[in-house]
C-alpha atoms as a PDB file:
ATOM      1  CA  UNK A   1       0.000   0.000   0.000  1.00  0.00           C
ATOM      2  CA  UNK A   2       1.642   2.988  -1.441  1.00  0.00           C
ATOM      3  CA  UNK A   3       2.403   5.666   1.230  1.00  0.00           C
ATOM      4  CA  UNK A   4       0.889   4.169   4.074  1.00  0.00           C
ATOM      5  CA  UNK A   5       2.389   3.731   7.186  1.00  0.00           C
ATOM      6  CA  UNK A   6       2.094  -0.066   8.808  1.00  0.00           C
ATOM      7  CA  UNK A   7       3.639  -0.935  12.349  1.00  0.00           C
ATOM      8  CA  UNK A   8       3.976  -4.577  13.835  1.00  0.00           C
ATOM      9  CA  UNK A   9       2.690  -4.340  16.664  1.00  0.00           C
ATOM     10  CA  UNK A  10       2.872  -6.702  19.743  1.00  0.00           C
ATOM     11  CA  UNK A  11       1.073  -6.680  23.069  1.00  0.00           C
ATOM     12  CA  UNK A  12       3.146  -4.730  24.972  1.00  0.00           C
ATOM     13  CA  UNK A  13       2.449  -1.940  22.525  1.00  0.00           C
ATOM     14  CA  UNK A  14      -0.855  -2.226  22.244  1.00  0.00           C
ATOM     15  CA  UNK A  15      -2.012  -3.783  25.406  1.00  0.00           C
ATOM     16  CA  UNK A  16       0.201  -3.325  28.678  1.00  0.00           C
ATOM     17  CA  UNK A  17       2.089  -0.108  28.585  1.00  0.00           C
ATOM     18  CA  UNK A  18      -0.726   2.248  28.607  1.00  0.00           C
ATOM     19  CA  UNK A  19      -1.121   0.430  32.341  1.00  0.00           C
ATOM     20  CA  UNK A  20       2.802   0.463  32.934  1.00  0.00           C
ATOM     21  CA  UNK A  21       3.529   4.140  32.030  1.00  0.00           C
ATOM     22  CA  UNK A  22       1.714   6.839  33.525  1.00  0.00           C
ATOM     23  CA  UNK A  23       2.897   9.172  30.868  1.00  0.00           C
ATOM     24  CA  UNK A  24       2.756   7.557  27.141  1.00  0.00           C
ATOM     25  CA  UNK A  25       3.157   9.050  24.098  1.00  0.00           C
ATOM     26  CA  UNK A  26       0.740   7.379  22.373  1.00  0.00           C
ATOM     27  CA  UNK A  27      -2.651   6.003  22.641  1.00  0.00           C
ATOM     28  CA  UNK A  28      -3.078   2.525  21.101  1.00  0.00           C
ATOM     29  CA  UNK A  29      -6.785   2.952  20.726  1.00  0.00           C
ATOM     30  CA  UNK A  30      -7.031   6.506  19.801  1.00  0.00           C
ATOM     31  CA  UNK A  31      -3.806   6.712  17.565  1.00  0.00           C
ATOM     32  CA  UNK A  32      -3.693   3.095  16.101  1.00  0.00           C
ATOM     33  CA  UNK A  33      -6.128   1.008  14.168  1.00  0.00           C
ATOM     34  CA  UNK A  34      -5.825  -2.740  14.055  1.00  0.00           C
ATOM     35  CA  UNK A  35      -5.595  -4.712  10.845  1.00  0.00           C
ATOM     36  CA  UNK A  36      -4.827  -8.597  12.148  1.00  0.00           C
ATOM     37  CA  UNK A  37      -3.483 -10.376  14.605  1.00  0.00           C
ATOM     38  CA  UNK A  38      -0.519 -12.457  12.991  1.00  0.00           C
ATOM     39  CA  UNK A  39       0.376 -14.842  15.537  1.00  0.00           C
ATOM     40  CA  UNK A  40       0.486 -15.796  18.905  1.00  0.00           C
ATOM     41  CA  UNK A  41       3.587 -16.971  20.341  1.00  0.00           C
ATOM     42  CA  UNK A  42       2.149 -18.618  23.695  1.00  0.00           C
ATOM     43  CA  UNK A  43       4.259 -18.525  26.897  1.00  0.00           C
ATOM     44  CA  UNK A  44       5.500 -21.998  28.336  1.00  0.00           C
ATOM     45  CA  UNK A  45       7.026 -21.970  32.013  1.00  0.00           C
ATOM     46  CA  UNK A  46      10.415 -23.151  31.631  1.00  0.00           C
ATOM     47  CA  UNK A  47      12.892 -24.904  34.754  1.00  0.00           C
ATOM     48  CA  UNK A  48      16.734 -25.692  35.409  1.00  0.00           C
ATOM     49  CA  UNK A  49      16.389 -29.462  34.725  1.00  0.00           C
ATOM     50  CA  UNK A  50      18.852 -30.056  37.374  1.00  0.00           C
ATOM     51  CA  UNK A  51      16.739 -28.522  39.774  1.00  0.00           C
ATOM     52  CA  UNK A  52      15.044 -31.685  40.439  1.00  0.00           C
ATOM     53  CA  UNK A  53      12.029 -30.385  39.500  1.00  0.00           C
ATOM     54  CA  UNK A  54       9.620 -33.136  37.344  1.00  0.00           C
ATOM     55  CA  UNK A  55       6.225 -31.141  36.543  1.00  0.00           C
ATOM     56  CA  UNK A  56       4.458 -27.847  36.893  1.00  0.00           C
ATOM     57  CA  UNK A  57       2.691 -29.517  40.115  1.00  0.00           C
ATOM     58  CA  UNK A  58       5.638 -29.932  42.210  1.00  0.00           C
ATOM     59  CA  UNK A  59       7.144 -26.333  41.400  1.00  0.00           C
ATOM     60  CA  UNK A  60       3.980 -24.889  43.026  1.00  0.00           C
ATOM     61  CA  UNK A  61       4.027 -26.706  45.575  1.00  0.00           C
ATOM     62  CA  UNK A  62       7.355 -26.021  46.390  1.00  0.00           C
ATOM     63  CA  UNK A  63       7.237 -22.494  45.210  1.00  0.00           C
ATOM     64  CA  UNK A  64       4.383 -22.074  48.226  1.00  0.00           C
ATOM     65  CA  UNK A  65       6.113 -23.598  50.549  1.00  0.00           C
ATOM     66  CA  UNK A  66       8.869 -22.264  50.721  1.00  0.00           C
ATOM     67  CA  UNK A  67       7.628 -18.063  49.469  1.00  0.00           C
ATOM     68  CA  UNK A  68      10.492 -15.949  47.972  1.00  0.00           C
ATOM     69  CA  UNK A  69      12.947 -18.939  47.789  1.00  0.00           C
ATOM     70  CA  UNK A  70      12.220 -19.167  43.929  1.00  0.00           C
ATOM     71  CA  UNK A  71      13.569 -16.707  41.298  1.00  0.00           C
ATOM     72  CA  UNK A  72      12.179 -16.192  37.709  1.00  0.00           C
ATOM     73  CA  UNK A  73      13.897 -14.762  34.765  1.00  0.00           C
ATOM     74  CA  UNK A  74      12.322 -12.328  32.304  1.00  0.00           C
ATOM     75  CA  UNK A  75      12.612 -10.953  28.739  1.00  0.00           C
ATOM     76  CA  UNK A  76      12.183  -7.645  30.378  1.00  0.00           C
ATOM     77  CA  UNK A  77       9.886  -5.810  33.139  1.00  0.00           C
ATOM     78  CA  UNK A  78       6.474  -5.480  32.093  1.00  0.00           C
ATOM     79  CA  UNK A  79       7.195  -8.253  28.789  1.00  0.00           C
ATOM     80  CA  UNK A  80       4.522 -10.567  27.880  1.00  0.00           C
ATOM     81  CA  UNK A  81       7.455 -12.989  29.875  1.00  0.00           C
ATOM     82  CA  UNK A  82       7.087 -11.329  33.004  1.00  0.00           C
ATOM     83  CA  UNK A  83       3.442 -10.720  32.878  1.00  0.00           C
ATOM     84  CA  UNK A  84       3.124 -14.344  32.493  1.00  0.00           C
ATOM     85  CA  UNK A  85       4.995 -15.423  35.234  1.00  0.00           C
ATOM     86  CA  UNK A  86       2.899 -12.440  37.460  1.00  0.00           C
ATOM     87  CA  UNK A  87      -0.482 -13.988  36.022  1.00  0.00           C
ATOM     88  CA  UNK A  88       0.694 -17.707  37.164  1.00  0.00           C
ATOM     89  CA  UNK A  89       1.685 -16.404  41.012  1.00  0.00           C
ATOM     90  CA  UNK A  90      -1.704 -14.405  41.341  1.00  0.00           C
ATOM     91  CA  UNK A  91      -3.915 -17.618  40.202  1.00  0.00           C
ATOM     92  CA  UNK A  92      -1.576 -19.581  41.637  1.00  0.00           C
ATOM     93  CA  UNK A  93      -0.931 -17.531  44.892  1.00  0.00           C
ATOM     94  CA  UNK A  94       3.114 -17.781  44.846  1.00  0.00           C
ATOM     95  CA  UNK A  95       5.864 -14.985  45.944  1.00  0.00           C
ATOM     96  CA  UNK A  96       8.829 -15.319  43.297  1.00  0.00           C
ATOM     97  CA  UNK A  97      11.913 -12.808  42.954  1.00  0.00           C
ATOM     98  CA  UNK A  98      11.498 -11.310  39.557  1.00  0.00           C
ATOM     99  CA  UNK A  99      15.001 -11.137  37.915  1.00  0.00           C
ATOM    100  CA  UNK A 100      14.721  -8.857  34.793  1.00  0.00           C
ATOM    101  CA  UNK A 101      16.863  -9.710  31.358  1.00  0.00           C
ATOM    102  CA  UNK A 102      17.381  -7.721  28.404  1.00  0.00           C
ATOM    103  CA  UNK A 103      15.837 -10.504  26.347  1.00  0.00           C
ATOM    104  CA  UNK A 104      15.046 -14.046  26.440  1.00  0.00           C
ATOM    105  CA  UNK A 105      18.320 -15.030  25.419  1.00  0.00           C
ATOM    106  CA  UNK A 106      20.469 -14.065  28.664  1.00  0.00           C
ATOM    107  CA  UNK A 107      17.725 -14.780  30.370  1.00  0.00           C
ATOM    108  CA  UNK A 108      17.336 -18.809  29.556  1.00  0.00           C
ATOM    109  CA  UNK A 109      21.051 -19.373  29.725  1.00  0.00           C
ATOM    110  CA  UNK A 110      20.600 -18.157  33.306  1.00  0.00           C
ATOM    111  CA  UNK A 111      17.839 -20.415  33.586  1.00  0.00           C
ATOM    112  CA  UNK A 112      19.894 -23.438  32.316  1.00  0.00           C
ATOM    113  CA  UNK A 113      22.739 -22.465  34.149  1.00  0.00           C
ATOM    114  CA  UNK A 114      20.835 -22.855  37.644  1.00  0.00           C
ATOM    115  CA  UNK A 115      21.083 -19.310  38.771  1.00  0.00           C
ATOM    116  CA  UNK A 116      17.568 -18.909  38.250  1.00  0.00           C
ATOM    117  CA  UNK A 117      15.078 -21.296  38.688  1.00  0.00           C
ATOM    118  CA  UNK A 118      12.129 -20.692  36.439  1.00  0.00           C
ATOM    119  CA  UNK A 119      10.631 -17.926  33.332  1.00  0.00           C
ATOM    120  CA  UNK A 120       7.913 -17.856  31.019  1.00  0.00           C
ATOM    121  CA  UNK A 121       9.206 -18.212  27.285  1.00  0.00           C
ATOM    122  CA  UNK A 122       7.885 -18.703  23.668  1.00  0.00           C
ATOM    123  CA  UNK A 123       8.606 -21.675  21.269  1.00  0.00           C
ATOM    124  CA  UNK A 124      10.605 -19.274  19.044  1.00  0.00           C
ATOM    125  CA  UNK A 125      13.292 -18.025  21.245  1.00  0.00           C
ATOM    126  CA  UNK A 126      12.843 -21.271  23.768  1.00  0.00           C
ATOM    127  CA  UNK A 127      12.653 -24.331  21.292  1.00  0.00           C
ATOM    128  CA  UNK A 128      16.621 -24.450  21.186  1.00  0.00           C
ATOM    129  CA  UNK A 129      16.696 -24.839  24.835  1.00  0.00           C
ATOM    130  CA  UNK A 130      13.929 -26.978  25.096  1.00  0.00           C
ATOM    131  CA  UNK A 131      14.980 -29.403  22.308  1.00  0.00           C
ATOM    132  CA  UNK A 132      19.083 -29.137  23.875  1.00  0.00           C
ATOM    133  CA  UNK A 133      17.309 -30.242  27.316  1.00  0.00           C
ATOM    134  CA  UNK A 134      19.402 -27.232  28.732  1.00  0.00           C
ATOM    135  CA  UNK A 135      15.982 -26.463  30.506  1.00  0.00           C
ATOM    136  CA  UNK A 136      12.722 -28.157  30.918  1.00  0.00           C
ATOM    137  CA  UNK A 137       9.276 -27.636  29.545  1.00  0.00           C
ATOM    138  CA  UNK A 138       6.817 -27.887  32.550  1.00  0.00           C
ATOM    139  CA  UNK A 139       3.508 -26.346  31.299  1.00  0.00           C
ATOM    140  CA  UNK A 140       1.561 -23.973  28.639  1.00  0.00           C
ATOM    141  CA  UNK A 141      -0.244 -20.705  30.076  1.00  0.00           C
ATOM    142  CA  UNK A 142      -2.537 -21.680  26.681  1.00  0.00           C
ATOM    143  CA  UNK A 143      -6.339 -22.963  26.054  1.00  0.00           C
ATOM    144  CA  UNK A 144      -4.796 -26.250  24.160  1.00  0.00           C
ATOM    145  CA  UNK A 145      -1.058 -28.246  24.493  1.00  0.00           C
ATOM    146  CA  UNK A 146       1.211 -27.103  21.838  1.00  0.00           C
ATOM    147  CA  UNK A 147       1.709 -29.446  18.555  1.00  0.00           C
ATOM    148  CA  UNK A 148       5.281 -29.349  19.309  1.00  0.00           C
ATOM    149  CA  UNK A 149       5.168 -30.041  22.668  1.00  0.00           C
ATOM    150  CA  UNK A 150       2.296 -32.653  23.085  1.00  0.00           C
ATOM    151  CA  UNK A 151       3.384 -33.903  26.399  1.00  0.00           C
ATOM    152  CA  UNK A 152       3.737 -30.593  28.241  1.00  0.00           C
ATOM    153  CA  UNK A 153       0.336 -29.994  29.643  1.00  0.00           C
ATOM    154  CA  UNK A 154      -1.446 -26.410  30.018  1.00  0.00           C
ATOM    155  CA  UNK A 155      -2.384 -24.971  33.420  1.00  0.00           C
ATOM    156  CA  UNK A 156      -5.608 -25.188  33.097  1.00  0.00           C
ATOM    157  CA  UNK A 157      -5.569 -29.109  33.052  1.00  0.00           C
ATOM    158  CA  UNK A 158      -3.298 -28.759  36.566  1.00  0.00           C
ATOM    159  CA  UNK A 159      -6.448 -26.797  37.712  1.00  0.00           C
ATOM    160  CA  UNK A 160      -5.177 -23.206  37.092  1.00  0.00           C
ATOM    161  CA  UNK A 161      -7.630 -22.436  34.394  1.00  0.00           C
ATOM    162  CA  UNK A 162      -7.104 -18.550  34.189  1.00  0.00           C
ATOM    163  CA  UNK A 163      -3.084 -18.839  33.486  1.00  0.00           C
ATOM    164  CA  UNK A 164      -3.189 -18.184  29.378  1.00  0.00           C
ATOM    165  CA  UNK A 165      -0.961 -15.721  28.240  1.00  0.00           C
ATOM    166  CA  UNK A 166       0.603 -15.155  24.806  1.00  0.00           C
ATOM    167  CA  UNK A 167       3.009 -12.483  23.222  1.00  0.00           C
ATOM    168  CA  UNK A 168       0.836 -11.343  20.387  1.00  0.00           C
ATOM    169  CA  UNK A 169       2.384 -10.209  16.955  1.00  0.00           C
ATOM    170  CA  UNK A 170      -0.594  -8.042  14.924  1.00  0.00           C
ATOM    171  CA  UNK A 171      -0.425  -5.342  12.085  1.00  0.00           C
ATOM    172  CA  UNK A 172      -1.713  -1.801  12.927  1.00  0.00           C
ATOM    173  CA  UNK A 173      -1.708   1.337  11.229  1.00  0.00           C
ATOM    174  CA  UNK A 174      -2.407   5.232  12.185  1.00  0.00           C
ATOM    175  CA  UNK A 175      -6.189   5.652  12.774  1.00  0.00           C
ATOM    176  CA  UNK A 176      -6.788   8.276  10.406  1.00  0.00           C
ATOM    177  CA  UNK A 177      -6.126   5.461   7.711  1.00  0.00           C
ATOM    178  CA  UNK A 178      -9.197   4.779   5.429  1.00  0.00           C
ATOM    179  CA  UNK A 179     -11.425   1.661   6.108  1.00  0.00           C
ATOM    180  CA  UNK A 180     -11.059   0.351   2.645  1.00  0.00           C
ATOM    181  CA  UNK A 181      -7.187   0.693   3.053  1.00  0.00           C
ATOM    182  CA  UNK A 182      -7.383  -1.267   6.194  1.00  0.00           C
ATOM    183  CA  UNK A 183      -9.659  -3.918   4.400  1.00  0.00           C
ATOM    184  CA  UNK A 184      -7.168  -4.115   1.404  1.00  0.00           C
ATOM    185  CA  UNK A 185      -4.365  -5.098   3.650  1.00  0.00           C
ATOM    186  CA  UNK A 186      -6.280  -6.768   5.710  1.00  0.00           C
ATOM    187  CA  UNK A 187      -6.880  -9.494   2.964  1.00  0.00           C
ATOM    188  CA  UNK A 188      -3.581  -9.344   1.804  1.00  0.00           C
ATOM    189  CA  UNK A 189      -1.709 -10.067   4.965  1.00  0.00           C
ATOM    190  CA  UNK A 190      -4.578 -13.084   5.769  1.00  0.00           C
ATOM    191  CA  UNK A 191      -4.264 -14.294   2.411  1.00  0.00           C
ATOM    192  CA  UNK A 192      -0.167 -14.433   2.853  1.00  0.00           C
ATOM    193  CA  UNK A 193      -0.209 -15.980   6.531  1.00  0.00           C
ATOM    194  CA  UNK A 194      -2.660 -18.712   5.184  1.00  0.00           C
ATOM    195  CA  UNK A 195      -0.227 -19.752   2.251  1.00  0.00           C
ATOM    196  CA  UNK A 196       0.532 -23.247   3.270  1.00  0.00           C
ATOM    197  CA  UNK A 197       4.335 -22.950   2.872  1.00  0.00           C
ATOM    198  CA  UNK A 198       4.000 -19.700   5.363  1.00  0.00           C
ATOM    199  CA  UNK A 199       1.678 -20.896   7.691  1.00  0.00           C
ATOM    200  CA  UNK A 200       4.081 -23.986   7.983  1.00  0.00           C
ATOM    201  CA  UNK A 201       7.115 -22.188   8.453  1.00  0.00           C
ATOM    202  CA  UNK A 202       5.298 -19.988  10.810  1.00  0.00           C
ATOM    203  CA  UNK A 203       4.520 -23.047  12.714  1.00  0.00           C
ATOM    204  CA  UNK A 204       7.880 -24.575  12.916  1.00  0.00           C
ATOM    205  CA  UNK A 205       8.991 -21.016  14.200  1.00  0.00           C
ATOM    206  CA  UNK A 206       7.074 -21.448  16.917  1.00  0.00           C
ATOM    207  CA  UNK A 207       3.863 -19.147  16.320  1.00  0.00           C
ATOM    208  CA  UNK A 208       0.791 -20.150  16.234  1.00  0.00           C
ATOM    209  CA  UNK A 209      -0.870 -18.390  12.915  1.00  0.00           C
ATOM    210  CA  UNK A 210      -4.004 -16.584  13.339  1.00  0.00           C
ATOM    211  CA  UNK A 211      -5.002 -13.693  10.603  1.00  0.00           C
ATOM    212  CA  UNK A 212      -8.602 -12.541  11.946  1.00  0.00           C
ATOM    213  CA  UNK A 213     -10.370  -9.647  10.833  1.00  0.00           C
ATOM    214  CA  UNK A 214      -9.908  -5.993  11.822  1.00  0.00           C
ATOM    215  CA  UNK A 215     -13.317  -6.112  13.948  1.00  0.00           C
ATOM    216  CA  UNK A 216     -11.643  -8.871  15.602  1.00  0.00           C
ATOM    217  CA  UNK A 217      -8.576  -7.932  16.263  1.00  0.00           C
ATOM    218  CA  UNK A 218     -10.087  -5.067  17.727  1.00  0.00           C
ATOM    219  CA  UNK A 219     -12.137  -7.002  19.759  1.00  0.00           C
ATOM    220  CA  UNK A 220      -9.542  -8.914  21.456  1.00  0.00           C
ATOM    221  CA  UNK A 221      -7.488  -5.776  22.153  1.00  0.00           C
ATOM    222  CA  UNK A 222      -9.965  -4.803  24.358  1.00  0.00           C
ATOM    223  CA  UNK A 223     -10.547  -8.080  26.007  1.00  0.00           C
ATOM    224  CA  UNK A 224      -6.831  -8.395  26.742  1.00  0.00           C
ATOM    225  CA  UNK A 225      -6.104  -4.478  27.564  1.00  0.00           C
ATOM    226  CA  UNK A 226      -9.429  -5.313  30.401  1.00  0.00           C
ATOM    227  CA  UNK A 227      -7.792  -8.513  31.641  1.00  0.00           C
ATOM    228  CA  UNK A 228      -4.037  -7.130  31.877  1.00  0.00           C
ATOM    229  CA  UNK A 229      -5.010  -3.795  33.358  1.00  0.00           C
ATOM    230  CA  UNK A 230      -6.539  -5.380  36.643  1.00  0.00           C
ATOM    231  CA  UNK A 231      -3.723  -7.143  37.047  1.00  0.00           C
ATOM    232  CA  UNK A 232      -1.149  -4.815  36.709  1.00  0.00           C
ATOM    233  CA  UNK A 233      -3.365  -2.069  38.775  1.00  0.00           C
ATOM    234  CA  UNK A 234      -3.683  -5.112  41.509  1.00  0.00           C
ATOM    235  CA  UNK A 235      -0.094  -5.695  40.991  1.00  0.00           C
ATOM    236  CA  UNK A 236       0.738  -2.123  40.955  1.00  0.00           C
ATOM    237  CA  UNK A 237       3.259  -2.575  38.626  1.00  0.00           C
ATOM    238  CA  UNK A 238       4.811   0.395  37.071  1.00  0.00           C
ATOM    239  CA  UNK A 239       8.224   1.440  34.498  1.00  0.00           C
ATOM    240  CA  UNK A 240       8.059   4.886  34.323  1.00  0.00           C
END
């Protein structure tokens, strides 16, 4: 689309930081207008495997018992990473030590290397640690298991039903931008995710490929900015 400006656009743009900052520069509803949600990458809770540690049950338990003994890494504060990990404690009613990375990276070799014990990560910047065994896959914060890991269950099915959480990747564009233009690339982008070769390599990336319609898009911005917002106001969680 010729002169147009189009911004990828994850979740932490669109959904948490008006809650994080007091003072932001934007406003994601008022400034931005969503095309389609590209992908989810969904979050997967992550342990040292030396740490003994077998299943997403017995790192609760001993995450209770023993409150503030447990450390978890993050791709950042206020990342879908750490958000995750803050979701799973309030359902889950745990104290961690949040250790903040500057990306996943650093933050899993920590992980593997024992001096953290947990984090929340994605398929596409986990699945070399996962598939090394350098750390261990425990559970999905996501409605179904993942296709490429079938035997790590979700939290729901260990009884923690609210613990989804996902980065989201979408396409937005300044809200003055014309329905019809919105439409046009709307169909375009949804017509290139759903290319088989695409969608497969999409897939094997890690992300689970969506391509929905602006409406909703839209919609689930809203359901997710109402969701995210009580916890990070319960939370009190701030960066600025």
């Amino acid at each position: 689309a010729d002169g147009y400006t189009v911004l990828s656009a994850d979740n932490g743009t669109m959904v948490f930081n008006p809650s994080l900052y007091k003072s932001l520069s934007y406003s994601p509803t008022k400034d931005l207008a969503p095309v389609t949600l590209m992908g989810r990458f969904p979050m997967i809770l992550v342990v040292n495997p030396a740490s003994g540690i077998a299943d997403a049950k017995t790192f609760i338990a001993q995450a209770k018992a023993k409150p503030g003994s447990f450390s978890y890494a993050s791709a950042g504060a206020g990342s879908p990473h750490h958000l995750a990990m803050e979701l799973l404690k309030t359902e889950a009613g745990l104290f961690m030590v949040h250790v903040p990375y500057r990306g996943a990276a650093p933050a899993l070799t920590d992980v593997a290397g024992g001096q953290v014990q947990a984090m929340m990560v994605d398929l596409a910047a986990g699945a070399g640690f996962i598939k090394g065994g350098k750390v261990k896959a425990i559970a999905v914060a996501n409605a179904t298991r993942l296709p490429q890991l079938p035997d790590v269950p979700t939290f729901a099915e260990l009884g923690h039903k609210g613990v989804e959480a996902a980065a989201l990747v979408g396409m937005v564009v300044p809200a003055a931008t014309p329905p019809e233009v919105v439409n046009a690339l709307n169909k375009r982008v949804v017509a290139a995710i759903n290319e088989p070769t695409v969608r497969k390599r999409l897939e094997d990336f890690g992300v689970e490929p969506v391509g929905n319609t602006p409406a909703q898009f839209g919609e689930l911005l809203r359901s997710e900015t109402v969701r995210w917002q009580k916890l990070i106001r319960d939370l009190k969680i701030t960066l600025d």
